[in-house]
N, C-alpha and C. Protein backbone atom coordinates (compact mmCIF):
# COMPACT_ATOMS: atom_id res chain seq x y z
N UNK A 1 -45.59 3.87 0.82
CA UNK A 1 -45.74 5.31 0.99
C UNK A 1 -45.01 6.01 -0.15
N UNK A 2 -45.86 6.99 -0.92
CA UNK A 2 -44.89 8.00 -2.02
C UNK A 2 -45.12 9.39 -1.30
N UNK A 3 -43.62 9.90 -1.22
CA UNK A 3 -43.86 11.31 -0.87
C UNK A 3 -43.63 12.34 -2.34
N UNK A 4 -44.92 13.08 -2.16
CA UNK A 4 -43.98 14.27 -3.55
C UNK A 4 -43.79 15.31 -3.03
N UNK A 5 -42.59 15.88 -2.40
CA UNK A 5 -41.86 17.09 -2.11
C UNK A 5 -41.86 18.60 -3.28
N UNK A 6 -42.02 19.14 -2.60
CA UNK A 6 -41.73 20.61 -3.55
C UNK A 6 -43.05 20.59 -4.56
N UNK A 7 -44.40 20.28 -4.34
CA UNK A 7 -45.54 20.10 -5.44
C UNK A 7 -45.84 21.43 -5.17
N UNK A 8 -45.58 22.55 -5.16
CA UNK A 8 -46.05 23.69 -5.16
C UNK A 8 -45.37 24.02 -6.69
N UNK A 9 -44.03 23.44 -6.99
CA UNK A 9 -44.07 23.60 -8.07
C UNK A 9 -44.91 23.07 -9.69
N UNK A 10 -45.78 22.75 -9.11
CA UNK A 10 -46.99 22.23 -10.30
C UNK A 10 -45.89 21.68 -11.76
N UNK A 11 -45.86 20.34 -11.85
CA UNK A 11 -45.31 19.94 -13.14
C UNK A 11 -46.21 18.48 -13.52
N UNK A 12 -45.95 18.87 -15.05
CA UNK A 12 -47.29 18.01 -15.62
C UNK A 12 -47.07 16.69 -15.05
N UNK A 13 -46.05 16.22 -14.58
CA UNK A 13 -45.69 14.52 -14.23
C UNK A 13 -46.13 14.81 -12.82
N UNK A 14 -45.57 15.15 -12.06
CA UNK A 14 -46.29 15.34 -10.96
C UNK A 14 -47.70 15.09 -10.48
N UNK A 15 -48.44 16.08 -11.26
CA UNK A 15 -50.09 16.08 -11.02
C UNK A 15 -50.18 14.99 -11.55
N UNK A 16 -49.68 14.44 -12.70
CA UNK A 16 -50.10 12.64 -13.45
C UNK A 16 -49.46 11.61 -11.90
N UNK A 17 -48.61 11.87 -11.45
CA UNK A 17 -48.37 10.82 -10.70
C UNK A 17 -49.79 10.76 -9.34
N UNK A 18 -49.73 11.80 -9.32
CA UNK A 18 -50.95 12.05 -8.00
C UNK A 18 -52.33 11.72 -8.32
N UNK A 19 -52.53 11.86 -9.65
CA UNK A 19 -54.26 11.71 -10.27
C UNK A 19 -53.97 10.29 -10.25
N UNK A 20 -52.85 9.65 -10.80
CA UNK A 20 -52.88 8.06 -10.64
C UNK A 20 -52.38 7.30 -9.35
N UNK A 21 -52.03 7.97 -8.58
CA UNK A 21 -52.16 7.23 -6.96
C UNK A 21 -53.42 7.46 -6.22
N UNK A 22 -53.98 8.71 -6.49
CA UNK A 22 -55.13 8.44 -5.63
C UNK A 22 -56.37 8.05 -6.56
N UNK A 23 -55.99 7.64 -7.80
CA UNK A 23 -56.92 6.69 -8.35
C UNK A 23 -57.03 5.33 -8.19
N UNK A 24 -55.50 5.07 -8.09
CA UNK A 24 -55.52 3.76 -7.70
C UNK A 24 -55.22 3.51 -6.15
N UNK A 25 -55.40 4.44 -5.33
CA UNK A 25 -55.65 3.87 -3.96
C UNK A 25 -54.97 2.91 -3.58
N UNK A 26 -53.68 2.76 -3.50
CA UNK A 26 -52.75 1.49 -3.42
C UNK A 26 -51.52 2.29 -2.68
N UNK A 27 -51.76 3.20 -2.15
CA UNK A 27 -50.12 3.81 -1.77
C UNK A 27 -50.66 4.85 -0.64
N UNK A 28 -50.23 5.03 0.36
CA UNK A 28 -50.51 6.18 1.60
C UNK A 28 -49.12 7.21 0.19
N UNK A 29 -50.27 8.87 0.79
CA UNK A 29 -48.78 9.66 0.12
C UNK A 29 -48.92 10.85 1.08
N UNK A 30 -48.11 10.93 1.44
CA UNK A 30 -47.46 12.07 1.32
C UNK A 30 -47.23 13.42 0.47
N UNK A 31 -47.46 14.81 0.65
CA UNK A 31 -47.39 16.13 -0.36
C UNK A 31 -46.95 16.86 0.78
N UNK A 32 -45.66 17.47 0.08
CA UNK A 32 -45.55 18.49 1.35
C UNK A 32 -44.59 19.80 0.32
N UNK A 33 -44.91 20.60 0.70
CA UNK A 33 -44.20 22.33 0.55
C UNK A 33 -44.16 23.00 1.50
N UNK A 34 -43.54 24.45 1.18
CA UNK A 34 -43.75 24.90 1.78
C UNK A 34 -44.50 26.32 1.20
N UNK A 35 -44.85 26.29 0.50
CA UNK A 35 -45.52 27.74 -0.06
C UNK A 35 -46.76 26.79 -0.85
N UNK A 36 -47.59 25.75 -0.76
CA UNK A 36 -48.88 25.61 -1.45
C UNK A 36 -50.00 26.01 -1.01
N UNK A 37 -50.83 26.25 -1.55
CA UNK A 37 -52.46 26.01 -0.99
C UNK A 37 -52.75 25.04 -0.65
N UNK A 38 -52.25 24.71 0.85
CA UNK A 38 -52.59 23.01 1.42
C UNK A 38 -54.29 23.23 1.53
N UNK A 39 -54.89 24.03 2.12
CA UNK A 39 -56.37 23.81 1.90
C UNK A 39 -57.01 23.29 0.97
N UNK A 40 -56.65 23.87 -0.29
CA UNK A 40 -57.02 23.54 -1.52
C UNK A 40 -56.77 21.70 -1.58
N UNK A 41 -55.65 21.59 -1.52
CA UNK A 41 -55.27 20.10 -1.71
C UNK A 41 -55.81 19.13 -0.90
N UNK A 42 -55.81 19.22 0.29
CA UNK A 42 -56.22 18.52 1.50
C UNK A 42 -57.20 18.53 1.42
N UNK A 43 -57.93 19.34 0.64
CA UNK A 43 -59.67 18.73 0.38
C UNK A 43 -59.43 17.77 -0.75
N UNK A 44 -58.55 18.47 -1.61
CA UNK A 44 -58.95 17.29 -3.10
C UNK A 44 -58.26 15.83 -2.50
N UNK A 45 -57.59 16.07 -1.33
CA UNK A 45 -57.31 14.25 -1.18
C UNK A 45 -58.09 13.78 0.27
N UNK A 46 -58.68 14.54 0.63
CA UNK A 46 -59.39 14.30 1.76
C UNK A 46 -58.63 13.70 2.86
N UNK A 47 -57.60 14.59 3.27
CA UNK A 47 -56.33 14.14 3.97
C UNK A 47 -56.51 15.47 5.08
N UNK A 48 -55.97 14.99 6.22
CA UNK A 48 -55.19 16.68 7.23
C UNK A 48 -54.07 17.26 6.70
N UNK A 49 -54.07 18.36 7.29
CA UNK A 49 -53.17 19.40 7.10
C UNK A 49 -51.99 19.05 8.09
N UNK A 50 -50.45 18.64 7.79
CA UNK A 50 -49.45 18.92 9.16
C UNK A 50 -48.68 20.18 9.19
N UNK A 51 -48.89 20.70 9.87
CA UNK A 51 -47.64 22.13 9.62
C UNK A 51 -46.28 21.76 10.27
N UNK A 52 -45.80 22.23 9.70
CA UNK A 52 -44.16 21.82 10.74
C UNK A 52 -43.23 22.90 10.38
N UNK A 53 -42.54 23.63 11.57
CA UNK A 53 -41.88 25.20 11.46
C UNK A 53 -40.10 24.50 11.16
N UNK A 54 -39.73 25.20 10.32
CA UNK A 54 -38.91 24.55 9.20
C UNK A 54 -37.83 25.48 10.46
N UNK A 55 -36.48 25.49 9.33
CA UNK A 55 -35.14 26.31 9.55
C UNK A 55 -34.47 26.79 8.40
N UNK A 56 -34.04 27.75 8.39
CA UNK A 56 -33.45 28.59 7.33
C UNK A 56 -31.93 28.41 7.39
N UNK A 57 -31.16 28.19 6.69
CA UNK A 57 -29.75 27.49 6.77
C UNK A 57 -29.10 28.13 5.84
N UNK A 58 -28.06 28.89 5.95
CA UNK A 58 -27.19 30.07 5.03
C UNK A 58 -26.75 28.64 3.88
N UNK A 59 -26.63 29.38 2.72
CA UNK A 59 -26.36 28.22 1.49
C UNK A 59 -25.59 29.44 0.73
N UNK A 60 -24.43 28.45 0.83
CA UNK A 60 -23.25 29.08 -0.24
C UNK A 60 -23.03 27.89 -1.40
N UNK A 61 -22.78 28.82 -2.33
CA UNK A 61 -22.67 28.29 -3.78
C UNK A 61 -21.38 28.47 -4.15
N UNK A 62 -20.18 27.02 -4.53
CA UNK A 62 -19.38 27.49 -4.89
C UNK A 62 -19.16 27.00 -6.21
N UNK A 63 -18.00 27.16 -7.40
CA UNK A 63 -18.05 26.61 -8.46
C UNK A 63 -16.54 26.39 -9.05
N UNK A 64 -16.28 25.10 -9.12
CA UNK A 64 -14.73 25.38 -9.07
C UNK A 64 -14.38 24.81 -10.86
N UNK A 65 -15.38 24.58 -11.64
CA UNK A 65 -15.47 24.39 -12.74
C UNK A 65 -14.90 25.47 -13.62
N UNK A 66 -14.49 25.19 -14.58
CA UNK A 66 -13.92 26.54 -15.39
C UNK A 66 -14.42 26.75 -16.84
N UNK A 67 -15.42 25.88 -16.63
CA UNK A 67 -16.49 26.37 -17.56
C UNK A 67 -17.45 25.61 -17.17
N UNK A 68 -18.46 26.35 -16.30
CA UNK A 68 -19.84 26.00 -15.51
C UNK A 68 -20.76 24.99 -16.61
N UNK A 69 -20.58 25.53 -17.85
CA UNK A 69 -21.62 24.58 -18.77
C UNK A 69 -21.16 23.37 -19.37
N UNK A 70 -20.30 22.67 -18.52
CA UNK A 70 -19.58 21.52 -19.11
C UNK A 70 -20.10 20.30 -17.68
N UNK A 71 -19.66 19.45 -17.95
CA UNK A 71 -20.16 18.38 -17.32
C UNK A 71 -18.33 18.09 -16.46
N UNK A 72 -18.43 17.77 -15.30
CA UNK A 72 -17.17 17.49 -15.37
C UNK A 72 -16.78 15.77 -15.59
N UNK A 73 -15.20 15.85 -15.77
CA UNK A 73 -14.70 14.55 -16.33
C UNK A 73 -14.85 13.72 -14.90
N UNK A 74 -14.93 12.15 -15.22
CA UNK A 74 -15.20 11.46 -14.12
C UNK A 74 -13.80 10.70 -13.72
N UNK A 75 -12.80 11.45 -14.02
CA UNK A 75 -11.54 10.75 -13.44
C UNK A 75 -11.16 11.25 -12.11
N UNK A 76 -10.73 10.50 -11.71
CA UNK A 76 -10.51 10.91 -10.10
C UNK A 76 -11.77 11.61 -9.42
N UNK A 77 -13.33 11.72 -9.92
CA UNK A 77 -14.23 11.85 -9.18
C UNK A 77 -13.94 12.32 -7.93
N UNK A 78 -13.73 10.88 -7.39
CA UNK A 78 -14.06 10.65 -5.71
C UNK A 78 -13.15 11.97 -5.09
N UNK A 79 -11.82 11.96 -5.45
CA UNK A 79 -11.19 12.64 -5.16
C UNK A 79 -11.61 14.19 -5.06
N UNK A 80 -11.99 14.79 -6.23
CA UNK A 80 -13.27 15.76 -6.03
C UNK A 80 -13.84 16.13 -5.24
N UNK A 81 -14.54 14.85 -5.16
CA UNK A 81 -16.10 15.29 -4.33
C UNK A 81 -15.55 15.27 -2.91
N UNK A 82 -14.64 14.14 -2.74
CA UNK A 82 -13.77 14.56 -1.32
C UNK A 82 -13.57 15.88 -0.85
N UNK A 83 -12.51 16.15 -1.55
CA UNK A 83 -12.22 17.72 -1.45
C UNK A 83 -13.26 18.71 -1.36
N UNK A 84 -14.20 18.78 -2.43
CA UNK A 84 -15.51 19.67 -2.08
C UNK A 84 -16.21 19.41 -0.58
N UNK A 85 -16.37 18.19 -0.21
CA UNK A 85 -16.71 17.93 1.39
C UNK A 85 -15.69 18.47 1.93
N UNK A 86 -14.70 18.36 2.14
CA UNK A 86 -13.46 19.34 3.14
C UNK A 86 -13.51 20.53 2.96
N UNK A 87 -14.06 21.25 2.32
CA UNK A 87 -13.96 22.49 1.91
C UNK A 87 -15.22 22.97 2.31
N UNK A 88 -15.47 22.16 2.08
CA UNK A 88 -17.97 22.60 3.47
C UNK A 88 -17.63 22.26 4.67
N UNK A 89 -16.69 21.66 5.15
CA UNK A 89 -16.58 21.51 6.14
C UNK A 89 -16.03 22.49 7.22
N UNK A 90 -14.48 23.03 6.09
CA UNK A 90 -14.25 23.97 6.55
C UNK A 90 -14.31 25.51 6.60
N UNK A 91 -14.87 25.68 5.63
CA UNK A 91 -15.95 26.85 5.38
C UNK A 91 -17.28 27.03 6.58
């Protein structure tokens, strides 16, 4: 099974991955969005339509970088990303 998530955003690899799975007929797939023209598609793969009623989930962005366009250093990582989980947690 290949799922391609988010194909409403149309990208040239994308549509190449899909023209070559359902050319080669070797894989059940999966396409799902939430803003496409599933009509449109679901004919070109001769597939059903599933709808499924989603949830909207508040998303906070935080940034503790002190210069956003840098990559950060990978020392003490874990330690990091720890802390960023305790901090979603308790937020």
């Amino acid at each position: 099974v290949v799922m391609l998530d988010e194909f409403h955003e149309r990208r040239w690899d994308m549509d190449l991955l899909l023209a070559l799975l359902r050319q080669a007929q070797s894989h059940k797939l999966i396409v799902t969005s939430a803003t496409l023209n599933s009509q449109k598609l679901a004919s070109y793969l001769d597939a059903p339509i599933l709808e499924s009623e989603g949830f909207i989930y508040p998303v906070e962005e935080c940034f503790h970088a002190s210069d956003p366009r840098t990559m950060p250093q990978k020392e003490q990582l874990d330690t990091r990303v720890f802390a960023a989980c305790q901090y979603a947690l308790e937020h």
